[in-house]
C-alpha atoms as a PDB file:
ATOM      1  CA  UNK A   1       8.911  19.643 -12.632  1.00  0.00           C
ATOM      2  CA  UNK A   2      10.945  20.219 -15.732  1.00  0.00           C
ATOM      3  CA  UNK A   3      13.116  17.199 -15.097  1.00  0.00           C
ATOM      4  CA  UNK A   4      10.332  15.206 -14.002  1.00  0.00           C
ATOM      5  CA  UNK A   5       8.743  15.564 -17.207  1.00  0.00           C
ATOM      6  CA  UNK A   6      12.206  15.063 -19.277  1.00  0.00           C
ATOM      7  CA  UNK A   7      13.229  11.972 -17.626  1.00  0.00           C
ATOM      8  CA  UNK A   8       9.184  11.076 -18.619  1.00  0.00           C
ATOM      9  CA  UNK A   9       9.998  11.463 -21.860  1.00  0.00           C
ATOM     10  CA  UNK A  10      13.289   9.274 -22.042  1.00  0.00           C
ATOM     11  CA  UNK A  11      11.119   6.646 -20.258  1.00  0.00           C
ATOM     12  CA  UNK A  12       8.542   6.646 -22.666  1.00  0.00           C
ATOM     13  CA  UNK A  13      10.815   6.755 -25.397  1.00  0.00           C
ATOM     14  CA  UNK A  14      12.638   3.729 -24.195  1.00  0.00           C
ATOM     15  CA  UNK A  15       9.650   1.659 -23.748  1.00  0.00           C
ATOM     16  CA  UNK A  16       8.337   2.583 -26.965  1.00  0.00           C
ATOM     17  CA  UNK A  17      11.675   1.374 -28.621  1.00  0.00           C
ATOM     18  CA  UNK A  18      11.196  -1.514 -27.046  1.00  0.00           C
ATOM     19  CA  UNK A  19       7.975  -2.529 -27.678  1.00  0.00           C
ATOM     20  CA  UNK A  20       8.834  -2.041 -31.604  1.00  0.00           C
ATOM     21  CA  UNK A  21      11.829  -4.301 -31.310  1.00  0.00           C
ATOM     22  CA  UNK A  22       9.790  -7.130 -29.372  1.00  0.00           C
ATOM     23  CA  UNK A  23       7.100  -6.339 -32.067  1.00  0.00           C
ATOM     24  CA  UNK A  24       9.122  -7.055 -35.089  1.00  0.00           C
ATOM     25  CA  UNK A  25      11.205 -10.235 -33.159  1.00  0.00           C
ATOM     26  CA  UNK A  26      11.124 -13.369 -34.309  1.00  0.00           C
ATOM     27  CA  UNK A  27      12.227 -15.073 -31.032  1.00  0.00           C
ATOM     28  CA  UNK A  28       8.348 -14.651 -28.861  1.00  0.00           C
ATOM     29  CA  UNK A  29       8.586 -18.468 -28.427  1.00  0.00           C
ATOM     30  CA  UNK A  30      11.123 -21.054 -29.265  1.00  0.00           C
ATOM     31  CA  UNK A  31      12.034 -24.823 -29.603  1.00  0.00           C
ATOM     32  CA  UNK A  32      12.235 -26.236 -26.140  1.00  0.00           C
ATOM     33  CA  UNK A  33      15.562 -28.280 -25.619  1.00  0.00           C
ATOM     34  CA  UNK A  34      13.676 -30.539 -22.785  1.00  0.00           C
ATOM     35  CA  UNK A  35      11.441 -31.750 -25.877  1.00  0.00           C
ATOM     36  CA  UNK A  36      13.195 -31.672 -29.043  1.00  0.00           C
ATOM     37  CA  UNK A  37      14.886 -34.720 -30.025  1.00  0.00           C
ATOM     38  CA  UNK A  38      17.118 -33.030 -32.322  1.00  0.00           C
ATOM     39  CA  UNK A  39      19.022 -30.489 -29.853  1.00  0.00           C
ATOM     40  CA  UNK A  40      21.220 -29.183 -32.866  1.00  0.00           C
ATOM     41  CA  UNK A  41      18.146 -27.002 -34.305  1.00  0.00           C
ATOM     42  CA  UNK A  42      15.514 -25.192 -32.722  1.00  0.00           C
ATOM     43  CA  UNK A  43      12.814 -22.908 -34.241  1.00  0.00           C
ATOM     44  CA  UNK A  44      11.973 -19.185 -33.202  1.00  0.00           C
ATOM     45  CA  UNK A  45       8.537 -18.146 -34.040  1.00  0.00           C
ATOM     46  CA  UNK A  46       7.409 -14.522 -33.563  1.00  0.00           C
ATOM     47  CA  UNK A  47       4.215 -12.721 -34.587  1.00  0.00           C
ATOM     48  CA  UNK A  48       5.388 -12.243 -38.272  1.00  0.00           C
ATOM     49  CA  UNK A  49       7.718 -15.011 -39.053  1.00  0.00           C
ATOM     50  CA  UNK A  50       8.843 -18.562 -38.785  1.00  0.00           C
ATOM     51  CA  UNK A  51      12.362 -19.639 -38.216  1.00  0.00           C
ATOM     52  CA  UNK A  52      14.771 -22.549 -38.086  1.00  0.00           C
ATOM     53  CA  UNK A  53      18.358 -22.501 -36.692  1.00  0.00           C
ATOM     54  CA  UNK A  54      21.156 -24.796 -36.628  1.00  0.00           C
ATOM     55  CA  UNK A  55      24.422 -24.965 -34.763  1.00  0.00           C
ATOM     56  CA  UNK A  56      26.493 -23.550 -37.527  1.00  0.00           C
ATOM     57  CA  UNK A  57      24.280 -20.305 -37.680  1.00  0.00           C
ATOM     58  CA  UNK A  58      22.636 -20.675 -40.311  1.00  0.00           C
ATOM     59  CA  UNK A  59      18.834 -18.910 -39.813  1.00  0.00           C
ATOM     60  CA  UNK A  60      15.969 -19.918 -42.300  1.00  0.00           C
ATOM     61  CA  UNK A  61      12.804 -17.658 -42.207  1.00  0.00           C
ATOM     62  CA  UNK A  62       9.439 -17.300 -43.757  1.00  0.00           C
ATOM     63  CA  UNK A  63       6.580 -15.319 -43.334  1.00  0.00           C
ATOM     64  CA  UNK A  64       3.043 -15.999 -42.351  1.00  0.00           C
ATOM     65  CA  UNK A  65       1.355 -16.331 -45.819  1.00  0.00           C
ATOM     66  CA  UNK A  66      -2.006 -15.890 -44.576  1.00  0.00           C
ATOM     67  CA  UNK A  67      -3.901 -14.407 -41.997  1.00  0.00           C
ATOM     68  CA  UNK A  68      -7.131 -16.375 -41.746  1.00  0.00           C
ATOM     69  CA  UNK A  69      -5.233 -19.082 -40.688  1.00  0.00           C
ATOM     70  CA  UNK A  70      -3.528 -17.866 -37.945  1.00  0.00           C
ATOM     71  CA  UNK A  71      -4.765 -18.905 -34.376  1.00  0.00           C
ATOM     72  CA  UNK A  72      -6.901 -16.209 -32.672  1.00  0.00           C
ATOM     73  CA  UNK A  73      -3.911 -15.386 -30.024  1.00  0.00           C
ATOM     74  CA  UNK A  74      -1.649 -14.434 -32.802  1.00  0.00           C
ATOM     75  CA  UNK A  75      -3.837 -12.048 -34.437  1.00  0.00           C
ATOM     76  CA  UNK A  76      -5.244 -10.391 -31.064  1.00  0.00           C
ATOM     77  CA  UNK A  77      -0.927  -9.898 -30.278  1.00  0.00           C
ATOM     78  CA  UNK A  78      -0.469  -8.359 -33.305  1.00  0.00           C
ATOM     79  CA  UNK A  79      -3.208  -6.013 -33.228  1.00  0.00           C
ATOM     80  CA  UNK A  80      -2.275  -4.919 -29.782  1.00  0.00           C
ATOM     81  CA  UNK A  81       1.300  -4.737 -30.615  1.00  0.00           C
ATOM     82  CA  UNK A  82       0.859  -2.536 -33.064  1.00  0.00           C
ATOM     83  CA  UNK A  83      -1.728  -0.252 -31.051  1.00  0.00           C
ATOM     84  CA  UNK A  84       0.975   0.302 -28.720  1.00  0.00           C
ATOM     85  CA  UNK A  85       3.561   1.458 -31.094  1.00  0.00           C
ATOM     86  CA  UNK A  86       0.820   4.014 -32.390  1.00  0.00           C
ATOM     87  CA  UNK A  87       0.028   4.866 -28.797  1.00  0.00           C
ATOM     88  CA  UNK A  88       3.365   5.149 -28.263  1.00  0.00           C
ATOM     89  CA  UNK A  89       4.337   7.294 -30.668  1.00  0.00           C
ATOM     90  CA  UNK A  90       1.626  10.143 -30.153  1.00  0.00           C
ATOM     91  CA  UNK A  91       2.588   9.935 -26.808  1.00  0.00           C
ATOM     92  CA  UNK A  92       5.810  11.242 -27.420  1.00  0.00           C
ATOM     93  CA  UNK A  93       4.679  14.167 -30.079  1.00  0.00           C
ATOM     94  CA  UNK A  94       2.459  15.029 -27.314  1.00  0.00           C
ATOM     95  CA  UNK A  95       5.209  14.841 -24.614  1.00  0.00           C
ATOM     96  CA  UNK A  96       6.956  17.044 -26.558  1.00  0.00           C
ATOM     97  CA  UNK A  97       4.372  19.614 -27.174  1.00  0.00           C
ATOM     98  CA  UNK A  98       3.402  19.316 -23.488  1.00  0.00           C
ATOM     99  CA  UNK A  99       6.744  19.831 -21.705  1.00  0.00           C
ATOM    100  CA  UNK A 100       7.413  23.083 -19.669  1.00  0.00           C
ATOM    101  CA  UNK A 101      10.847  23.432 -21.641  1.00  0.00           C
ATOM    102  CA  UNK A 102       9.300  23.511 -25.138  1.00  0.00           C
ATOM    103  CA  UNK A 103       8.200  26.677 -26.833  1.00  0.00           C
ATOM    104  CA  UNK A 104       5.359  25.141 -28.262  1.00  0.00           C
ATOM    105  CA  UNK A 105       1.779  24.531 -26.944  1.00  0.00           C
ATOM    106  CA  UNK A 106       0.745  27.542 -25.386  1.00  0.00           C
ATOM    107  CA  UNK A 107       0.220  28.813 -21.905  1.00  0.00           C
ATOM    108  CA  UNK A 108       1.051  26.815 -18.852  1.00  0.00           C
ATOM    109  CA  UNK A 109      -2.523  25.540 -18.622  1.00  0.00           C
ATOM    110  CA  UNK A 110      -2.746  24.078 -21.952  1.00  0.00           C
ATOM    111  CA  UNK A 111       1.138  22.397 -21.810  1.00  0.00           C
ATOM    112  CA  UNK A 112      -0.818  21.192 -18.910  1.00  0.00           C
ATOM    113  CA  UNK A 113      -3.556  19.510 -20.521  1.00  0.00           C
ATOM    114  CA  UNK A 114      -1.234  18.305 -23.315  1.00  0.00           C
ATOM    115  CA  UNK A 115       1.208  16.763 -21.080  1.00  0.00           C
ATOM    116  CA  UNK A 116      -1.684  14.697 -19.200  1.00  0.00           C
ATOM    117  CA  UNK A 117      -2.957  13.849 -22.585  1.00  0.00           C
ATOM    118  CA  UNK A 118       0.511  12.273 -23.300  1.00  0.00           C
ATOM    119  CA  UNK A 119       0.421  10.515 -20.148  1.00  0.00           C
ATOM    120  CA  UNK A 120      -2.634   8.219 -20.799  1.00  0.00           C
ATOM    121  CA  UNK A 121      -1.740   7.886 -24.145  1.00  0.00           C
ATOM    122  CA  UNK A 122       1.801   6.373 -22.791  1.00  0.00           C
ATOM    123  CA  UNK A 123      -0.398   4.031 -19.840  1.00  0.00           C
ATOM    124  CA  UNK A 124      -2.502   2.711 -22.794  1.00  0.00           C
ATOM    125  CA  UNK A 125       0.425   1.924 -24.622  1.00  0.00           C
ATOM    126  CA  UNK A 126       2.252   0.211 -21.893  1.00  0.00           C
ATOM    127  CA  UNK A 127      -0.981  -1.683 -21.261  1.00  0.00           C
ATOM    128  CA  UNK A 128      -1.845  -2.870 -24.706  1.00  0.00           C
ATOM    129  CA  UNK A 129       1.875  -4.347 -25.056  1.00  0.00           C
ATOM    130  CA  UNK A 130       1.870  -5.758 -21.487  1.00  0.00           C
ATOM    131  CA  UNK A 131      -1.761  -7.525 -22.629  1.00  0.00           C
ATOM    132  CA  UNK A 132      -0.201  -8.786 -25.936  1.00  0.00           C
ATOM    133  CA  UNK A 133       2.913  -9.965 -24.084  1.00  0.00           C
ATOM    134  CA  UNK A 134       1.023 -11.553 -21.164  1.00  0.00           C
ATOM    135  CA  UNK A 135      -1.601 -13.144 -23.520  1.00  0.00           C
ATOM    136  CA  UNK A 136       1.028 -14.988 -25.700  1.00  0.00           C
ATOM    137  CA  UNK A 137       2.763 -15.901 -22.679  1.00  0.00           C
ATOM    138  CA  UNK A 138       0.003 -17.638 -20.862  1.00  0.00           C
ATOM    139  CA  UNK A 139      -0.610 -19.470 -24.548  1.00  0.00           C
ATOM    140  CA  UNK A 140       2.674 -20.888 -24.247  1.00  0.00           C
ATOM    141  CA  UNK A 141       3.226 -22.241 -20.433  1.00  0.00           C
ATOM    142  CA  UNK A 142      -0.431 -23.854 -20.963  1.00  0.00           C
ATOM    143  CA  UNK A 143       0.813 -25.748 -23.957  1.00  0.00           C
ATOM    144  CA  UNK A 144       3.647 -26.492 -21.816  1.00  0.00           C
ATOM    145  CA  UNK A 145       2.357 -27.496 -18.862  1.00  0.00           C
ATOM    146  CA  UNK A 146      -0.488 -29.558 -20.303  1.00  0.00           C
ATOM    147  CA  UNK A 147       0.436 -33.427 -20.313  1.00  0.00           C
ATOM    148  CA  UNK A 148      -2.533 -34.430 -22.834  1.00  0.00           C
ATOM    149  CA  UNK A 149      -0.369 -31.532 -25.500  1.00  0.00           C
ATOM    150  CA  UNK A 150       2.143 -33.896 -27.653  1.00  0.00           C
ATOM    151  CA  UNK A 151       2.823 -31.621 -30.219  1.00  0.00           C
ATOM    152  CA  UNK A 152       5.893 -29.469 -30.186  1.00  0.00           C
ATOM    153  CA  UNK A 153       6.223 -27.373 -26.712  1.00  0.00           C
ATOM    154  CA  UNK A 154       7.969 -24.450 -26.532  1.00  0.00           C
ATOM    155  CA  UNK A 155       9.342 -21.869 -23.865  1.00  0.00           C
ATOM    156  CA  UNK A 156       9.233 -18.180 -23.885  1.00  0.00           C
ATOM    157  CA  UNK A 157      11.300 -15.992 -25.868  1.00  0.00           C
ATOM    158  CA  UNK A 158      13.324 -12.932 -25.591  1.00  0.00           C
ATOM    159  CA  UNK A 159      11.136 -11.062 -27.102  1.00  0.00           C
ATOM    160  CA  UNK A 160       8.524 -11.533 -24.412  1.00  0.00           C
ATOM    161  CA  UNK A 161      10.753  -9.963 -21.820  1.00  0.00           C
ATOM    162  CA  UNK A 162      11.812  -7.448 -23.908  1.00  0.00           C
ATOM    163  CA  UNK A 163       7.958  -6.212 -24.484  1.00  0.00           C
ATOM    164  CA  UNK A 164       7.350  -6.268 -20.853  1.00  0.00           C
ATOM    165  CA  UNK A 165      10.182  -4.314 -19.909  1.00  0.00           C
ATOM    166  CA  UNK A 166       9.042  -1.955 -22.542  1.00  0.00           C
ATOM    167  CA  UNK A 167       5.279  -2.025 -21.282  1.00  0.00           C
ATOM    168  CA  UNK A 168       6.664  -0.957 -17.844  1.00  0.00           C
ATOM    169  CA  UNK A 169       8.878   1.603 -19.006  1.00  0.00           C
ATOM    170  CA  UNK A 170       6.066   3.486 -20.638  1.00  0.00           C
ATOM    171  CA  UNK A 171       3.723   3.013 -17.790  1.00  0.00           C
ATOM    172  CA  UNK A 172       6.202   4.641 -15.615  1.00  0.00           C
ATOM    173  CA  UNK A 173       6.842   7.423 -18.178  1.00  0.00           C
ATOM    174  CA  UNK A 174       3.040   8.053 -18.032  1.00  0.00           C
ATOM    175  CA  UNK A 175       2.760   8.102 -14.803  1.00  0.00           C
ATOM    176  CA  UNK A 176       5.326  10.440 -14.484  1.00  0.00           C
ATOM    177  CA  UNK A 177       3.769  12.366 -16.723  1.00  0.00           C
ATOM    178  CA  UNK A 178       0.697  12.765 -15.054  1.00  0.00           C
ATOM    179  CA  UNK A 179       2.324  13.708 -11.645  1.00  0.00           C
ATOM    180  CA  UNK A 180       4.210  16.451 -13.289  1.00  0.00           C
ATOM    181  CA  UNK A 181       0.926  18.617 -14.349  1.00  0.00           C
ATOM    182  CA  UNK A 182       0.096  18.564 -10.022  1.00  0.00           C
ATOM    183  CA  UNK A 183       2.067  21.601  -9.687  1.00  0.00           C
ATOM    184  CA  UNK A 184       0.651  23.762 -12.745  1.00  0.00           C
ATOM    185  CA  UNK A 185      -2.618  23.185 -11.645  1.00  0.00           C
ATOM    186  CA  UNK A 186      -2.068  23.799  -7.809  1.00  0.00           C
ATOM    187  CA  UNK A 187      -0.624  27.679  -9.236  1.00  0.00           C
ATOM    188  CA  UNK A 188      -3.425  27.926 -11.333  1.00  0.00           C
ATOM    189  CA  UNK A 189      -5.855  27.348  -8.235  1.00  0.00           C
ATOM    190  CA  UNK A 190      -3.485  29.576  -5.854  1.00  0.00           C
ATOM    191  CA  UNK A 191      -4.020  32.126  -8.096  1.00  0.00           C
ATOM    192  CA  UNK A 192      -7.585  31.616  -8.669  1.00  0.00           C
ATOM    193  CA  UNK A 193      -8.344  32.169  -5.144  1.00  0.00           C
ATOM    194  CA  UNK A 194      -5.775  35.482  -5.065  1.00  0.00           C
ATOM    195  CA  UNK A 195      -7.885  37.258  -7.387  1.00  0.00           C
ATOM    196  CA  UNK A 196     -11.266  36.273  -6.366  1.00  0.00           C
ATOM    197  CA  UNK A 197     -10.023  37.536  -2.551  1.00  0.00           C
ATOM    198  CA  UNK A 198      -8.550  40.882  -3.874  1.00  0.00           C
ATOM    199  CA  UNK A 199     -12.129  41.255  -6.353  1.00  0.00           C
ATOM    200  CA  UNK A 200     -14.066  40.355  -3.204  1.00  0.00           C
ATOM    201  CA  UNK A 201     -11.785  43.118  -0.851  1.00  0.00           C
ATOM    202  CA  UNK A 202     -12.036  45.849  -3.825  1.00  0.00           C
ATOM    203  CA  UNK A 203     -16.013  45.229  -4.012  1.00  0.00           C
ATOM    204  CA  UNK A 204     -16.138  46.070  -0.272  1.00  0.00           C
ATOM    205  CA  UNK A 205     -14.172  49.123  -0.228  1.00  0.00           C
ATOM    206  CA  UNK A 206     -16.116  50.419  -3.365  1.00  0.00           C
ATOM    207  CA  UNK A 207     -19.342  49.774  -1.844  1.00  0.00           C
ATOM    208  CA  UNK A 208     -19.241  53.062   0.328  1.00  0.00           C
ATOM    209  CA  UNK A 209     -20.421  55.615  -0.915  1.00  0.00           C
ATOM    210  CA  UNK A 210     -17.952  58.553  -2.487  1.00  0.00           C
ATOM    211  CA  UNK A 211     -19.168  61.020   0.389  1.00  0.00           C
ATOM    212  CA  UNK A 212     -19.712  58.894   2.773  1.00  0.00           C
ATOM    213  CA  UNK A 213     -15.889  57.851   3.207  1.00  0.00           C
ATOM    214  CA  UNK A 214     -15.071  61.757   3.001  1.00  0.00           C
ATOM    215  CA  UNK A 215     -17.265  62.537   5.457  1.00  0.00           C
ATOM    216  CA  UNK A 216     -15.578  60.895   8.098  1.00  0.00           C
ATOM    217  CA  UNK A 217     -12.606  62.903   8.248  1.00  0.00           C
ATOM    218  CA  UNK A 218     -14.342  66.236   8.195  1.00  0.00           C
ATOM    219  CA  UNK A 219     -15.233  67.273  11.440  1.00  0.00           C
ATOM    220  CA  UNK A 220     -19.258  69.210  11.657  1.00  0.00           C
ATOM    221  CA  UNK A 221     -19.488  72.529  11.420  1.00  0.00           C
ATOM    222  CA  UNK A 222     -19.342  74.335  15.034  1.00  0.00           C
ATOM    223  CA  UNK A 223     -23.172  75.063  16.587  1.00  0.00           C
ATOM    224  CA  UNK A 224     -24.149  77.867  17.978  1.00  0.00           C
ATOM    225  CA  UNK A 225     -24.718  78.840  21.450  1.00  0.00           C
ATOM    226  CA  UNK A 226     -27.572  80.400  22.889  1.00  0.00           C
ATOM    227  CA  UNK A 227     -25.919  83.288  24.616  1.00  0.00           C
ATOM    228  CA  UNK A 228     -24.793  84.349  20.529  1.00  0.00           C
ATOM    229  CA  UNK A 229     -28.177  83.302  19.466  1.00  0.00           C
ATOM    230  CA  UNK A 230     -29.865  86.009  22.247  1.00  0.00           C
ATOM    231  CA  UNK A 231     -27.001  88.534  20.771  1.00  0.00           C
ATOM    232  CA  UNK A 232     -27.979  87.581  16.942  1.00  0.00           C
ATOM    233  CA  UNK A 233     -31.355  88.067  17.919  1.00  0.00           C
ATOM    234  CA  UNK A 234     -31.405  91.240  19.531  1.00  0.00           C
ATOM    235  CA  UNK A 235     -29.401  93.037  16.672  1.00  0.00           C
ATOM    236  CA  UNK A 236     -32.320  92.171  14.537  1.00  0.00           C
ATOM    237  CA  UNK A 237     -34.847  93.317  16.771  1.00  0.00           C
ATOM    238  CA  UNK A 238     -33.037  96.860  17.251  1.00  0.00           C
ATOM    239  CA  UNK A 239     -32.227  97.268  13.689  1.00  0.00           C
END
């Protein structure tokens, strides 16, 4: 279970790198060539920034200068964008704590607990970036697929993929995660049950009394017979 729980980690890891690099992207949507009437520049926007390319290279970018004016969609991405990079992160300082191969944590039940801990913390952090991902996504193919829309359309960018991938990766890792803990708490149970049979078999044993169990071995004291009874009796009588 140790190398379940490593190759957890590295999974959750991964998709936590991930989701910060499609977090801090520029490229969530750009300029699509079907559209543009200029095909020598394009613009990138991502949840931050605004960009404008040209053939020769040459990148131009600006911020967002306010946030009130942002559309809804952008603001709900970035706030579940970043929840999954926090999510994400505690997820791996828990991982760590949680693993069998650490030294840290405790006893086996509460690495356990820990580990499991990590786990849902890495599913809701592969869900919240999947949700941000999915909901900017669906934002642009509308726009795109919408014949009344005749402003500028654009196409999904490589962020988008990259997010997802990263969403996956650390549902898997917390998944894994999860699964791990099975065989800790199927031991704990096992031997649970071991000691509660061995109280229950000591409790039975004890309940005899101390000379009752000795008396079985010793055999009764021999009884008389009534020929040395007559004898016993008539030395009395004569003395």
């Amino acid at each position: 279970m140790s190398g379940l729980q490593i190759l957890a980690f590295l999974s959750g890891l991964a998709g936590l790198g991930a989701t910060i690099a499609a977090a801090v992207s520029n490229e969530w949507r750009v300029t699509s060539r079907a559209s543009s009437v200029i095909t020598a520049t394009w613009v990138l926007q991502g949840l931050w920034n605004n960009c404008a390319g040209n053939a020769i290279g040459a990148l131009h970018c600006r911020p967002h200068h306010t946030i009130f004016q942002l559309e809804g969609y952008i603001q709900a991405c970035r706030g579940l964008m970043i929840s999954a990079i926090c999510l994400g992160f505690f997820g791996c300082i828990f991982a760590l704590v949680g693993m069998k191969c650490t030294k840290i944590g405790g006893n086996d039940k509460n690495k356990a607990r820990i580990a499991c801990f990590a786990g849902v913390t890495f599913i809701l952090s592969g869900l919240s970036s999947l949700s941000a991902c999915s909901l900017y996504a669906h934002r642009i193919t509308s726009e795109f697929f919408d014949p009344m829309f005749v402003a500028q359309k654009y196409e999904l960018g490589a962020a988008l993929f990259i997010g997802w991938a990263g969403s996956i990766l650390c549902v898997l890792g917390g998944i894994m995660l999860c699964f791990s803990i099975a065989d800790s708490y199927t031991k704990s149970r096992s031997q649970a049950s071991y000691i509660y049979k061995g109280a229950a078999s000591h409790s039975h044993i004890s309940s005899y009394p101390r000379g009752q169990a000795k008396s079985v071995n010793q055999r009764p004291p021999p009884e008389y017979s009534n020929s040395s009874r007559i004898q016993h009796f008539d030395k009395n009588v004569y003395v």
